[in-house]
Protein backbone atom coordinates (compact mmCIF):
# COMPACT_ATOMS: atom_id res chain seq x y z
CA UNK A 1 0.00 0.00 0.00
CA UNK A 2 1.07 3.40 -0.45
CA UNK A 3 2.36 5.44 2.39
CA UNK A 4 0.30 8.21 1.37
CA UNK A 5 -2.68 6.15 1.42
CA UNK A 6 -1.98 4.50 5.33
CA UNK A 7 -0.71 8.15 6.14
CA UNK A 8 -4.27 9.26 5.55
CA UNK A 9 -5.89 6.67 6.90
CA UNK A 10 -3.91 7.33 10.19
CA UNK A 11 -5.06 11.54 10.14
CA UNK A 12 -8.70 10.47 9.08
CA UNK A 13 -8.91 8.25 12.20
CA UNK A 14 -6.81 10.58 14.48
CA UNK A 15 -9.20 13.14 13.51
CA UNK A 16 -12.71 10.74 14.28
CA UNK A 17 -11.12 9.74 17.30
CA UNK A 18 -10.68 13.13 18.85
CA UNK A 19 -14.15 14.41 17.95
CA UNK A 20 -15.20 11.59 20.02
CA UNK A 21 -13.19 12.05 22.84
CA UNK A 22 -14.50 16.16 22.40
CA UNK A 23 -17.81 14.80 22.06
CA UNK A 24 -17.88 13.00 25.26
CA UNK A 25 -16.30 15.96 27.33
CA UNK A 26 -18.74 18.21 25.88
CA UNK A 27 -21.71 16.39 27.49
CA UNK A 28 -19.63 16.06 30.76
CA UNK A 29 -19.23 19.71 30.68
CA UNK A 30 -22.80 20.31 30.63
CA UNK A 31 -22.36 21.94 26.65
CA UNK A 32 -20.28 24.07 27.38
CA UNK A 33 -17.94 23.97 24.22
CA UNK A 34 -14.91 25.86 25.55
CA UNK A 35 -14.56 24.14 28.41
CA UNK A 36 -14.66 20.71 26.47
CA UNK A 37 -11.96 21.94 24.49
CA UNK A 38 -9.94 22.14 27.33
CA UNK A 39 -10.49 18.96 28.73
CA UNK A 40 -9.91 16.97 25.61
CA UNK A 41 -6.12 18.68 25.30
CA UNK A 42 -5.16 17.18 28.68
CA UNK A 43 -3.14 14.30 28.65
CA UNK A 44 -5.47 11.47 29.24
CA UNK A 45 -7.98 12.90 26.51
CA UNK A 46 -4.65 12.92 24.21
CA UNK A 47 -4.07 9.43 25.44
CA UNK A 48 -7.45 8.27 24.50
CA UNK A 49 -7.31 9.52 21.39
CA UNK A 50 -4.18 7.65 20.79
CA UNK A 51 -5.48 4.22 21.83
CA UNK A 52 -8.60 4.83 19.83
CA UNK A 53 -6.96 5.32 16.77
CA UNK A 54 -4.64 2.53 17.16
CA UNK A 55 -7.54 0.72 17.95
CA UNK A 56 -9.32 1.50 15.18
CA UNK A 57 -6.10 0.57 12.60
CA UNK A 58 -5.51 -2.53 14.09
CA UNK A 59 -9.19 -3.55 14.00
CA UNK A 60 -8.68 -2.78 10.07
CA UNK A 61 -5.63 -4.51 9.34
CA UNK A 62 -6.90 -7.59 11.12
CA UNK A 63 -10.14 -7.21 8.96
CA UNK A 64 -7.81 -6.79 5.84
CA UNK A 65 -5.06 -9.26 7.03
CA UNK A 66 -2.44 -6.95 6.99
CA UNK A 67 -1.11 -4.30 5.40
């Protein structure tokens, strides 16, 4: 596969992944936007976001089998 192409893939679900994690501290900040972005920059949010993508690549390549 092109690098490109599992570059991409990577951002896209980087990018799903963190409105998730922003969607879940905006309803436990009562929806209140700014403070949600605040709490998804701390480090755990950041960590979450991490798993969840690599979560979500590995689920693919073992879908695929492999890269």
């Amino acid at each position: 596969m092109p690098s490109t192409f599992i570059l991409g893939n990577l951002l896209g679900r980087a990018l799903v992944s963190y409105a998730l994690i922003w969607l879940v501290c905006w309803l436990a900040s009562r929806l209140n936007w700014r403070i949600a972005f605040t709490r998804s920059g701390r480090w755990y949010s950041v960590l979450a976001v991490i798993v969840l993508t690599l979560l979500g690549m590995g689920a693919a390549v073992v879908r695929k089998g492999g890269l």
